[in-house]
PDB file of N, CA and C in Angstrom:
ATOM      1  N   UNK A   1       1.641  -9.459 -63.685  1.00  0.00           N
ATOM      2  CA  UNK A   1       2.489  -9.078 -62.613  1.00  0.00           C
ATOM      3  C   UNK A   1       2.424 -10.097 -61.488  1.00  0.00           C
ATOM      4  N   UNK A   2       3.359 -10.511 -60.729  1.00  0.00           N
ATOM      5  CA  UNK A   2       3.749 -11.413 -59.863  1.00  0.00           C
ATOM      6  C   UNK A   2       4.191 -10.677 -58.622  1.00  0.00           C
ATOM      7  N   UNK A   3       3.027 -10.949 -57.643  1.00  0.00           N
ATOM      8  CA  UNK A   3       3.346 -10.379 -56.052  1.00  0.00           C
ATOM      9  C   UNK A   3       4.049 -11.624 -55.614  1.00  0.00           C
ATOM     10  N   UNK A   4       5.175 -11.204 -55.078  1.00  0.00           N
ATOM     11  CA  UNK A   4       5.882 -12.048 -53.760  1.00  0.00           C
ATOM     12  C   UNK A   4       5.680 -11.529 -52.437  1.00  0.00           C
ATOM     13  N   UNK A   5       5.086 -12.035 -52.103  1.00  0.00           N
ATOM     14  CA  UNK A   5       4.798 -12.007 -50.925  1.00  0.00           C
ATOM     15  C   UNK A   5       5.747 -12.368 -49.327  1.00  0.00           C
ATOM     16  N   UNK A   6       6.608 -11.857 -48.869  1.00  0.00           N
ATOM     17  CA  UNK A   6       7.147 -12.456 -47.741  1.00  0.00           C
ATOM     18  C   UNK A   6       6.537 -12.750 -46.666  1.00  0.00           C
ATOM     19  N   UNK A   7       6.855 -13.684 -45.930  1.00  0.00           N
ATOM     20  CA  UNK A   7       6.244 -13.843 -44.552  1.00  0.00           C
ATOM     21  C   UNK A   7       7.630 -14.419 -43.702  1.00  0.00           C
ATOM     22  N   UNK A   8       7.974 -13.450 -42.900  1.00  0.00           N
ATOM     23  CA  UNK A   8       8.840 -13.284 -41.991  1.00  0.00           C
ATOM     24  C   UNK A   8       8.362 -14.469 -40.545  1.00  0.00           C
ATOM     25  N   UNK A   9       7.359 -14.464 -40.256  1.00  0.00           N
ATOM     26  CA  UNK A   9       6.307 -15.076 -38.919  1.00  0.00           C
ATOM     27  C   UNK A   9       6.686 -16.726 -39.213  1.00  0.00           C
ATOM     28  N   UNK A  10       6.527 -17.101 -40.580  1.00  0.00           N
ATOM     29  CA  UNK A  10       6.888 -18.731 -40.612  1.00  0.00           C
ATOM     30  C   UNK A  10       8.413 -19.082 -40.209  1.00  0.00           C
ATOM     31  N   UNK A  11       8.927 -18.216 -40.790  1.00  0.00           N
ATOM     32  CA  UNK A  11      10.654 -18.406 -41.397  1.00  0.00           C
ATOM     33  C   UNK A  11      11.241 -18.230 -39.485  1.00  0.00           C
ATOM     34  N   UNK A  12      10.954 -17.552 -38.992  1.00  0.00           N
ATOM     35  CA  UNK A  12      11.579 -17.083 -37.907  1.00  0.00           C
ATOM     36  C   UNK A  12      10.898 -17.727 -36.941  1.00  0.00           C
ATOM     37  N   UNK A  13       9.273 -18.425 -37.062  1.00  0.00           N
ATOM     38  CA  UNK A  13       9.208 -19.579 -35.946  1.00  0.00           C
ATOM     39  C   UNK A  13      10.034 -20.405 -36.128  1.00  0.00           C
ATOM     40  N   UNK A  14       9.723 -21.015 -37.703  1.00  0.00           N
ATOM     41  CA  UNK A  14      10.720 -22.319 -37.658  1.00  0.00           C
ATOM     42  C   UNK A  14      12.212 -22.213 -37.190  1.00  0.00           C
ATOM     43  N   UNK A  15      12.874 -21.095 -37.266  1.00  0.00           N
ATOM     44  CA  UNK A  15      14.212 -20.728 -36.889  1.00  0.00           C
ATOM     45  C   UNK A  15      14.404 -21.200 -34.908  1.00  0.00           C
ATOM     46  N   UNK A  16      13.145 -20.467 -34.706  1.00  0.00           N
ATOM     47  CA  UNK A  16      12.780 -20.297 -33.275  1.00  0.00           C
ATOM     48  C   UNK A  16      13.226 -22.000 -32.881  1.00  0.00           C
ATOM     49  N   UNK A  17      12.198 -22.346 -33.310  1.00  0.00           N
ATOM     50  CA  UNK A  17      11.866 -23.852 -32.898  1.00  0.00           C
ATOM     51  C   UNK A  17      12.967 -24.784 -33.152  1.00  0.00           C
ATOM     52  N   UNK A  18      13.615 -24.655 -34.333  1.00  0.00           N
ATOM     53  CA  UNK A  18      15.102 -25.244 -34.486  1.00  0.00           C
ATOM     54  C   UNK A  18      16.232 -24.818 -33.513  1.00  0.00           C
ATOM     55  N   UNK A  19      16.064 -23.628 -32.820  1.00  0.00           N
ATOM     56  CA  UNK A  19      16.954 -23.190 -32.064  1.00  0.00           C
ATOM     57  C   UNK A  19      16.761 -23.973 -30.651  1.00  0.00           C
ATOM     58  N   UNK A  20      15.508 -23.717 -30.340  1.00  0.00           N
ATOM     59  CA  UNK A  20      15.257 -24.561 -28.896  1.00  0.00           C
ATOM     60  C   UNK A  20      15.305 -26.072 -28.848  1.00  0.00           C
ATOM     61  N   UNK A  21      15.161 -26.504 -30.133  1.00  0.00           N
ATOM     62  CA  UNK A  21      15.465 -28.053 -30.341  1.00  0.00           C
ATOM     63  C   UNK A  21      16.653 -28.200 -30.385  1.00  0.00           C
ATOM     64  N   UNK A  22      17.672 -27.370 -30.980  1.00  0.00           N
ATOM     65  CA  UNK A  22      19.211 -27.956 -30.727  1.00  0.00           C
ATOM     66  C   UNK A  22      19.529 -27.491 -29.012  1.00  0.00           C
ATOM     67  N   UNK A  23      18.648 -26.429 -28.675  1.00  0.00           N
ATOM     68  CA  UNK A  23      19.182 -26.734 -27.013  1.00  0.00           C
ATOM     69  C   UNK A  23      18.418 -27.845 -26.243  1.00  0.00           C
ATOM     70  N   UNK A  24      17.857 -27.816 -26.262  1.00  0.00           N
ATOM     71  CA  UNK A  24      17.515 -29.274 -25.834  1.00  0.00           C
ATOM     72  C   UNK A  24      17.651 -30.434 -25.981  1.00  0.00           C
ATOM     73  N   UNK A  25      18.331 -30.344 -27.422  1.00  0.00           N
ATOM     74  CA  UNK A  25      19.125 -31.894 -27.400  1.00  0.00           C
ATOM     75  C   UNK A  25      20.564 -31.831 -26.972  1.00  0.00           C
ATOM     76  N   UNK A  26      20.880 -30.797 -26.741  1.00  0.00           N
ATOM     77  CA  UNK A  26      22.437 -30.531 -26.265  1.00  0.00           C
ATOM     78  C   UNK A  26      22.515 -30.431 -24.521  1.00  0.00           C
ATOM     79  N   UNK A  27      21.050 -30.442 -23.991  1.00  0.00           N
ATOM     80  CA  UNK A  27      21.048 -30.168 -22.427  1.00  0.00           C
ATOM     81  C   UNK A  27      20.961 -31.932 -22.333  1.00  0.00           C
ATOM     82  N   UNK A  28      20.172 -32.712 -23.685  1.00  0.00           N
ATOM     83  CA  UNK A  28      19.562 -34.237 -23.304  1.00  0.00           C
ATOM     84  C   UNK A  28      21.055 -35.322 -23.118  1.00  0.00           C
ATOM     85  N   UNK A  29      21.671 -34.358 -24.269  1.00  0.00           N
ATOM     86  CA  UNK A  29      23.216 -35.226 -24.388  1.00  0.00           C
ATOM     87  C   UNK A  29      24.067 -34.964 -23.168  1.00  0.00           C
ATOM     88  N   UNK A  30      24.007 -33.834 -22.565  1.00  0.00           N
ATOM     89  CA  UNK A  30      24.242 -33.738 -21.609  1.00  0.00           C
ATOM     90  C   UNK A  30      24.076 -34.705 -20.157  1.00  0.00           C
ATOM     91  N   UNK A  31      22.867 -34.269 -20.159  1.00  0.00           N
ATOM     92  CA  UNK A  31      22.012 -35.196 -19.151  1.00  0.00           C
ATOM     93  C   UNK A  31      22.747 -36.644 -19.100  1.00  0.00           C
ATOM     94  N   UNK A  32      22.866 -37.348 -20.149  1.00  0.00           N
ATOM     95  CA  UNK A  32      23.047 -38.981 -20.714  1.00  0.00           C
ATOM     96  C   UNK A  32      24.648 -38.862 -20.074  1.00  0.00           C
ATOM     97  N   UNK A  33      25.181 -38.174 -20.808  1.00  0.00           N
ATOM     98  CA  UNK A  33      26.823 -38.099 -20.450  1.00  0.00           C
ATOM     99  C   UNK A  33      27.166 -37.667 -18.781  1.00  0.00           C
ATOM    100  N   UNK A  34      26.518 -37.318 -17.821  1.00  0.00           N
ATOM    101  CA  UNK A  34      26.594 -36.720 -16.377  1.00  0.00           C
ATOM    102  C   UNK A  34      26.086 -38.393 -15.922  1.00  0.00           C
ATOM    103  N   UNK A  35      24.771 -39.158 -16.379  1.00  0.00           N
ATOM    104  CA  UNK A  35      24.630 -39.907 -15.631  1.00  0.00           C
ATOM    105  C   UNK A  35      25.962 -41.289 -16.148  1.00  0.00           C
ATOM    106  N   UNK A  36      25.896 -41.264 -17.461  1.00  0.00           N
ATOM    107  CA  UNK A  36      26.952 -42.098 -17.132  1.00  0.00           C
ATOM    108  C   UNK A  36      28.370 -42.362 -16.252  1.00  0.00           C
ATOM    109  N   UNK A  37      28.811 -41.148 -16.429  1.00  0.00           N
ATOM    110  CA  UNK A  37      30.006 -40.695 -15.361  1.00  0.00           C
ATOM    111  C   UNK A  37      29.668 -40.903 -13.839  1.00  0.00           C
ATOM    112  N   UNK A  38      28.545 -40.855 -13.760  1.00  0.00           N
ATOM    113  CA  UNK A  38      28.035 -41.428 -12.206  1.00  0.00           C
ATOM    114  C   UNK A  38      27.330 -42.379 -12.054  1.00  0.00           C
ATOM    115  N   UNK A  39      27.216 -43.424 -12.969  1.00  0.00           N
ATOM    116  CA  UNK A  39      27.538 -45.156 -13.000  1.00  0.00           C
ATOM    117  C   UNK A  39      29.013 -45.327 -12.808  1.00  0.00           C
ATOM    118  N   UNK A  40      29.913 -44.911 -13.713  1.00  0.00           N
ATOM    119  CA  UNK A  40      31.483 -45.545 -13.490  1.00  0.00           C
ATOM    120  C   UNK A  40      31.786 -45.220 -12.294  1.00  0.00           C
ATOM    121  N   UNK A  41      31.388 -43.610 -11.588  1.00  0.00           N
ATOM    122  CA  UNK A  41      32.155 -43.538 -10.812  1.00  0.00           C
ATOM    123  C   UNK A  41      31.668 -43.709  -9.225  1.00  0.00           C
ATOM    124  N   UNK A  42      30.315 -44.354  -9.220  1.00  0.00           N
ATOM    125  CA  UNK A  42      29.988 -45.521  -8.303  1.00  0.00           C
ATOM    126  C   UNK A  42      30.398 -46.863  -8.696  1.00  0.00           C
ATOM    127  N   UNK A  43      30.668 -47.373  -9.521  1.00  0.00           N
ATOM    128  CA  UNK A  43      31.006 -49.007  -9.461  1.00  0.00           C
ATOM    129  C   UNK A  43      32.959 -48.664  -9.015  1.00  0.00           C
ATOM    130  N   UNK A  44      33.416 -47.617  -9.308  1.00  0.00           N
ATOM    131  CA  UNK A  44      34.521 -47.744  -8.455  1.00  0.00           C
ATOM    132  C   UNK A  44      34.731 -47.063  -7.250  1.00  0.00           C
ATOM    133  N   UNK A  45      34.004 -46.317  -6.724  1.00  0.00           N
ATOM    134  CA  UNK A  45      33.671 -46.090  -5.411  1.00  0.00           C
ATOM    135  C   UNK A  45      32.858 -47.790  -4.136  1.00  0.00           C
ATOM    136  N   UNK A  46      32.246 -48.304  -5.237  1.00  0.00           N
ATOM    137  CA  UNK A  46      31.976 -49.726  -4.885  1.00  0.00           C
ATOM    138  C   UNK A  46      32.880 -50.818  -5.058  1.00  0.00           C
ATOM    139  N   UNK A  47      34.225 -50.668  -5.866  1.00  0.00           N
ATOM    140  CA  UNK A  47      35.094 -51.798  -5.880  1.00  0.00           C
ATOM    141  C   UNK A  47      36.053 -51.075  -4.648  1.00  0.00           C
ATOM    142  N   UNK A  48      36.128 -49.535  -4.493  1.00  0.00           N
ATOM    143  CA  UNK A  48      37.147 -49.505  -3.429  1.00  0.00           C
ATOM    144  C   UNK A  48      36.504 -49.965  -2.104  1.00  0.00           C
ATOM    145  N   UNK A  49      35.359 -49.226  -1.694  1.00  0.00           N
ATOM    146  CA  UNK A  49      34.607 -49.944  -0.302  1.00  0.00           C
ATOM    147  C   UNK A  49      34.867 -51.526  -0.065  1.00  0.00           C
ATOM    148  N   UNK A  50      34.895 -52.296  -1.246  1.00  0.00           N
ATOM    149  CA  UNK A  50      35.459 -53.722  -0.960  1.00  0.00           C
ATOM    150  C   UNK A  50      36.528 -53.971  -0.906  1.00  0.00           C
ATOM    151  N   UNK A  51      37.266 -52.922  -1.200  1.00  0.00           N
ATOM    152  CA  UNK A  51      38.804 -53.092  -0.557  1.00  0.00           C
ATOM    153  C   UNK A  51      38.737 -53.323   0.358  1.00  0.00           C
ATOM    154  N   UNK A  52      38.735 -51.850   0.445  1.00  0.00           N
ATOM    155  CA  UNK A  52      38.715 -52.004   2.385  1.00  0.00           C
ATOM    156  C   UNK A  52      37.824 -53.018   3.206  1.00  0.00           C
ATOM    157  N   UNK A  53      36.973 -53.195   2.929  1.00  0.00           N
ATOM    158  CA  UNK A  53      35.896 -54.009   4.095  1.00  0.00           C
ATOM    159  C   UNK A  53      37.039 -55.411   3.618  1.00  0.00           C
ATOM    160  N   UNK A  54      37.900 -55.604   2.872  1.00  0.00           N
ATOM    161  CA  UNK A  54      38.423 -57.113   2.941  1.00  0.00           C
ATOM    162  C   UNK A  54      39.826 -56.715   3.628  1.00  0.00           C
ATOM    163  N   UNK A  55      40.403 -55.310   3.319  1.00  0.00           N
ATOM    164  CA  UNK A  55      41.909 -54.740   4.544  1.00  0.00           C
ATOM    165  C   UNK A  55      41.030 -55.020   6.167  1.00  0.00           C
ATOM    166  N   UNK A  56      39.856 -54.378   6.483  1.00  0.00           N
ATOM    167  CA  UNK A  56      39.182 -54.334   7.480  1.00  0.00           C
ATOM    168  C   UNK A  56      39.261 -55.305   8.242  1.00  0.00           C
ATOM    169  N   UNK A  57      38.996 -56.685   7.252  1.00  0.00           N
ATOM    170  CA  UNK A  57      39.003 -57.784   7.653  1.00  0.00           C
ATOM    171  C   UNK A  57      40.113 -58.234   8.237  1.00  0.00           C
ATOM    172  N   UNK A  58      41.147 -58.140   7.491  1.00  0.00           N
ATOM    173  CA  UNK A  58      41.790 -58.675   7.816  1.00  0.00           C
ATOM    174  C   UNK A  58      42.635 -58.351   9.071  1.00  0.00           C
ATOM    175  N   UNK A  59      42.165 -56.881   8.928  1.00  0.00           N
ATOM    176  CA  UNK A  59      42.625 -56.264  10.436  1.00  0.00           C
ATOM    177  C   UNK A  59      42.038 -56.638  11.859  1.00  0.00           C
ATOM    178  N   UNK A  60      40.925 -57.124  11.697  1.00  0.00           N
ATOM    179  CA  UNK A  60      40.255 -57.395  12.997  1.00  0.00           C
ATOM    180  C   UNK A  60      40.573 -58.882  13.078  1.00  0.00           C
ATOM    181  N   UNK A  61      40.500 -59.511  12.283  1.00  0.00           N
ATOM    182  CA  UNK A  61      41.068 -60.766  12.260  1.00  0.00           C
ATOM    183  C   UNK A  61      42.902 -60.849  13.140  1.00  0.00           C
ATOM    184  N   UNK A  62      43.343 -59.762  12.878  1.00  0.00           N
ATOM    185  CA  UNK A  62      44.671 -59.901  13.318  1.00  0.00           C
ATOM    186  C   UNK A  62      45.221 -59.164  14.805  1.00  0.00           C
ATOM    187  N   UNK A  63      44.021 -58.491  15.187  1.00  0.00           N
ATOM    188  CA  UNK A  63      43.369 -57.759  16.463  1.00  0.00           C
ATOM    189  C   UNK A  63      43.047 -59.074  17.575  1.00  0.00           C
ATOM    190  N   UNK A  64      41.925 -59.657  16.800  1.00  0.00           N
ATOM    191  CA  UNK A  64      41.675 -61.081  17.608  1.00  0.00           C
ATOM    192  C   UNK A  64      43.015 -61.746  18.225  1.00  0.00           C
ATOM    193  N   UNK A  65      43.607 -61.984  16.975  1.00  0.00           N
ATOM    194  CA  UNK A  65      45.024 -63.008  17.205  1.00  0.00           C
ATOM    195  C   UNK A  65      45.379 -61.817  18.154  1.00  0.00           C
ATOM    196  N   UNK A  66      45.929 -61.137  18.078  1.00  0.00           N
ATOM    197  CA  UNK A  66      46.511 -60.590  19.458  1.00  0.00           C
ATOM    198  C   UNK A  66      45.735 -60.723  20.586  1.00  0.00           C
ATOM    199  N   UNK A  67      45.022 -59.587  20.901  1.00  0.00           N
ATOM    200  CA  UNK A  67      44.110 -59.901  22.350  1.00  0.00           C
ATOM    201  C   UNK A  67      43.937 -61.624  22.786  1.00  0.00           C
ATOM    202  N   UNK A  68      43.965 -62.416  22.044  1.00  0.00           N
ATOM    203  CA  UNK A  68      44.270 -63.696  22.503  1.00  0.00           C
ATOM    204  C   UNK A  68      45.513 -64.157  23.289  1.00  0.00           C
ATOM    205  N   UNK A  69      46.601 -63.386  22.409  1.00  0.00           N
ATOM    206  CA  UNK A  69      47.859 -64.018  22.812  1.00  0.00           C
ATOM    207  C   UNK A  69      48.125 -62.778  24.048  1.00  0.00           C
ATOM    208  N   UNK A  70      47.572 -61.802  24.650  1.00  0.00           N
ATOM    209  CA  UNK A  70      47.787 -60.786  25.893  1.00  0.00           C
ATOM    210  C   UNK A  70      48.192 -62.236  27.140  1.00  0.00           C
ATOM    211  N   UNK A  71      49.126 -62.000  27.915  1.00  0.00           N
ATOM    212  CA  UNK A  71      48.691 -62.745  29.121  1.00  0.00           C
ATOM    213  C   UNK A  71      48.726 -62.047  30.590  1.00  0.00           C
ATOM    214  N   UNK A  72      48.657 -62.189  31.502  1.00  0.00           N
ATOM    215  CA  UNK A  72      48.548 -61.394  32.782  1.00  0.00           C
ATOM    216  C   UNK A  72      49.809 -61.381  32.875  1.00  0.00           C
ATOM    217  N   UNK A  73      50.856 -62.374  32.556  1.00  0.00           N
ATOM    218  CA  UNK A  73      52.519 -62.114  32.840  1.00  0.00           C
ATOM    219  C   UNK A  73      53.314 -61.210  31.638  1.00  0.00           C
ATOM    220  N   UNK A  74      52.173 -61.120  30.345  1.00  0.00           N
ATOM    221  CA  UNK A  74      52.852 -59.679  29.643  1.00  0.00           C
ATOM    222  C   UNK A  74      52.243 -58.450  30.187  1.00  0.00           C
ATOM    223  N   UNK A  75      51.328 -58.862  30.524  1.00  0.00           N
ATOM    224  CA  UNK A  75      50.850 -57.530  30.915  1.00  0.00           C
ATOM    225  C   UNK A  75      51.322 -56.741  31.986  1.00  0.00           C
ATOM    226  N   UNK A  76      52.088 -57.613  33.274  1.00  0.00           N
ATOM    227  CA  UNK A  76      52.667 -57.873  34.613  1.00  0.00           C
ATOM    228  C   UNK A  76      54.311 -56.772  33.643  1.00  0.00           C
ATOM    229  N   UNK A  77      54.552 -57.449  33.251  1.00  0.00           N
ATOM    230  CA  UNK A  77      55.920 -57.048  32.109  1.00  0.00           C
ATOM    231  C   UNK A  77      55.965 -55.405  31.920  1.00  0.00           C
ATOM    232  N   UNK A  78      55.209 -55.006  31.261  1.00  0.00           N
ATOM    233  CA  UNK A  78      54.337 -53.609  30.828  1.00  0.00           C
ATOM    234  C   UNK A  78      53.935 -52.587  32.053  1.00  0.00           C
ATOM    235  N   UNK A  79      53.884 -53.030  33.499  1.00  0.00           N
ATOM    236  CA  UNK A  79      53.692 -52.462  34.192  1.00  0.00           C
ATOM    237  C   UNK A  79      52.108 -52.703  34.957  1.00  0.00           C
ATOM    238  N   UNK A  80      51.473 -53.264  34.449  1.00  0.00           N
ATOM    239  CA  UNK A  80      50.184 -53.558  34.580  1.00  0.00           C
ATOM    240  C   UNK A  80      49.885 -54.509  35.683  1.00  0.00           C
ATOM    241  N   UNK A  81      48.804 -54.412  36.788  1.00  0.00           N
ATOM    242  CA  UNK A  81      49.285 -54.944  37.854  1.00  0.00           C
ATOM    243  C   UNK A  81      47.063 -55.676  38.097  1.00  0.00           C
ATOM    244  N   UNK A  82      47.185 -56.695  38.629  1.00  0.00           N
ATOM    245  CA  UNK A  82      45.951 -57.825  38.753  1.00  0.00           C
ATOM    246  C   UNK A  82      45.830 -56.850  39.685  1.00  0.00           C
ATOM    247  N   UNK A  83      44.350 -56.248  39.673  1.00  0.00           N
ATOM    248  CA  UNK A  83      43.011 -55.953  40.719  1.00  0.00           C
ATOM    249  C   UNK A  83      42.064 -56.657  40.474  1.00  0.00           C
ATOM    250  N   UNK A  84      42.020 -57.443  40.282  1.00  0.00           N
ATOM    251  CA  UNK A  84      40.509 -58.706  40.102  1.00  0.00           C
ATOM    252  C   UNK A  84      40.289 -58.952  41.857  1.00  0.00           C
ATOM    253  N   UNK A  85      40.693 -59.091  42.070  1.00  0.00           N
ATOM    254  CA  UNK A  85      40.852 -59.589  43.523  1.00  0.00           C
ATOM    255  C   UNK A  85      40.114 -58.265  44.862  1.00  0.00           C
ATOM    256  N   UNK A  86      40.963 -57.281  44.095  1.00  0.00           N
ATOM    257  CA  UNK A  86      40.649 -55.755  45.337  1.00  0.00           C
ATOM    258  C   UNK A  86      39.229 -55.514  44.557  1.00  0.00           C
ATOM    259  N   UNK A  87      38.706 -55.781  43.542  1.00  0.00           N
ATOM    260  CA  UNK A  87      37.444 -55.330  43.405  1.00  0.00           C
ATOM    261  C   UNK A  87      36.066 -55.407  43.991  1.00  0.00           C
ATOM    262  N   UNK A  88      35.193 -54.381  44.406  1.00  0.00           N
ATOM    263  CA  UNK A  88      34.460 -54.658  45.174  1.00  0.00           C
ATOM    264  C   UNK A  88      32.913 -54.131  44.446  1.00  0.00           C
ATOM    265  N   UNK A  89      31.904 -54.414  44.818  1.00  0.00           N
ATOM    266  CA  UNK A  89      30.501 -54.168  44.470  1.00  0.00           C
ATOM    267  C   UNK A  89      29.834 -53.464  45.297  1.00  0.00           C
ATOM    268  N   UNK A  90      28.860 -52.779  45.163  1.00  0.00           N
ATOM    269  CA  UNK A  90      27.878 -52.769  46.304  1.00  0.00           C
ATOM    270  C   UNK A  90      26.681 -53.098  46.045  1.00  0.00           C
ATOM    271  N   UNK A  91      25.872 -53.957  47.010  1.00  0.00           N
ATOM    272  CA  UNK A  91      24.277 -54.337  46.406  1.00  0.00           C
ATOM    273  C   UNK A  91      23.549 -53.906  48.327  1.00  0.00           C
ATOM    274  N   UNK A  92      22.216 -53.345  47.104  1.00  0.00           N
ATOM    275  CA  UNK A  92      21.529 -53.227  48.518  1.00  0.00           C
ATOM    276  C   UNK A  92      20.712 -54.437  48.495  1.00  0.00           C
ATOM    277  N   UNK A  93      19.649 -54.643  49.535  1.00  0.00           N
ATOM    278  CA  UNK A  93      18.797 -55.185  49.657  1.00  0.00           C
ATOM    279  C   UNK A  93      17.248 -54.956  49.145  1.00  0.00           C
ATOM    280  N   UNK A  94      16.564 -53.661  49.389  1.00  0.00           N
ATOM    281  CA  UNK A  94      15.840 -53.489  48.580  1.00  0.00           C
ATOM    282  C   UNK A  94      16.207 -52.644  46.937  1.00  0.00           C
ATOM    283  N   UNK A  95      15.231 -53.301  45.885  1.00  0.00           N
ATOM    284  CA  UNK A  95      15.978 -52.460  44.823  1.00  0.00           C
ATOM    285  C   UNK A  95      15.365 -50.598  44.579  1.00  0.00           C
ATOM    286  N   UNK A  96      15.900 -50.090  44.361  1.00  0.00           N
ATOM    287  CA  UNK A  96      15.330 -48.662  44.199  1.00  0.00           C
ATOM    288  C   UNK A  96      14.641 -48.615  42.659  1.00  0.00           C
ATOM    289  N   UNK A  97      13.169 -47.567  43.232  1.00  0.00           N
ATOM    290  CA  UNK A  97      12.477 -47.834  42.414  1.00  0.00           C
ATOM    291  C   UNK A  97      12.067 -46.084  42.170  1.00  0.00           C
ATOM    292  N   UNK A  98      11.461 -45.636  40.984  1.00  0.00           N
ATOM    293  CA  UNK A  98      11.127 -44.239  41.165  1.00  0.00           C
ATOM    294  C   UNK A  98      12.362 -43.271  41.251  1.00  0.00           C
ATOM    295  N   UNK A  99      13.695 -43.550  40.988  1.00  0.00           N
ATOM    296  CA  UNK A  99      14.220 -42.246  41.394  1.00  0.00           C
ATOM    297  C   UNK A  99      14.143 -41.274  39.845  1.00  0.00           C
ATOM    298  N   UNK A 100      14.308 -39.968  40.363  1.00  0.00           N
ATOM    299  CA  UNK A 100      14.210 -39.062  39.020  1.00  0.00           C
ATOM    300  C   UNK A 100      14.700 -37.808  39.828  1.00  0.00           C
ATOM    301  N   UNK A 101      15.620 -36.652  38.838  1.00  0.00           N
ATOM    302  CA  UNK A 101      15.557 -36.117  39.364  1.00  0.00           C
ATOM    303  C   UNK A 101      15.267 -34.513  39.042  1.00  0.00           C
ATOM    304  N   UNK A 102      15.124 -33.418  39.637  1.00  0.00           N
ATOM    305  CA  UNK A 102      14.002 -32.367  39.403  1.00  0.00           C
ATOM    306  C   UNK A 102      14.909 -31.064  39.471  1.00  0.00           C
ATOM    307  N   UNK A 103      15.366 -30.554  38.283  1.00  0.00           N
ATOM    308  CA  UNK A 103      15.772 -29.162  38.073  1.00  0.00           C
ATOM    309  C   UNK A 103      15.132 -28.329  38.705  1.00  0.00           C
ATOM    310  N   UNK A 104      15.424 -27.555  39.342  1.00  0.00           N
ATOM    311  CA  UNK A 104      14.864 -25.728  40.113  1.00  0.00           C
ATOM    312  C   UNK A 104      13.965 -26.275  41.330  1.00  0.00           C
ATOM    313  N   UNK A 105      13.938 -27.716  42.112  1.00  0.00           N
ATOM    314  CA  UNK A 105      12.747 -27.930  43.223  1.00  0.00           C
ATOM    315  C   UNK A 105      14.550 -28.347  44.394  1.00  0.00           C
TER     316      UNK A 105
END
């Protein structure tokens, strides 16, 4: 006579263990596929920033050229009127030293 014997405990670890190994290689493939997508989509977040910093450029570059070419007779034009002249300062003689000043006294 021939006992067969089952053992349920092997069959259903190994099941176990095959199960958590395909999730974990499906969280790893995961993982791989998220970081790649955030390599591409910094190197074009990094080709647009060099857009702009070269539009940028060229904008301040073309800012310069103006404020150069302003003159007191366009500006005279525009309504804009010379106080260089009426401007005044005040200086004392000794300089002040220590001032501060004191909430609730």
């Amino acid at each position: 006579m021939q006992h067969s014997r089952t053992t349920t405990l092997p069959s259903s670890l190994f099941i176990s263990f095959f199960a958590v190994l395909i999730v974990l290689a499906g969280f790893y493939l995961y993982l791989i596929q998220s970081s790649v997508v955030s390599v591409l989509e910094r190197r074009s977040y990094e080709a647009r920033a060099s857009q702009l910093e070269s539009q940028l450029a060229v904008l301040e570059s073309s800012y310069v050229g103006l404020i150069g070419g302003i003159t007191l007779a366009d500006a005279s034009l525009k309504g804009f009127i010379d106080v260089s002249k009426e401007t005044s300062y005040v200086f004392t003689k000794t300089p002040v030293s220590g001032v501060a000043m004191r909430h609730g006294n």
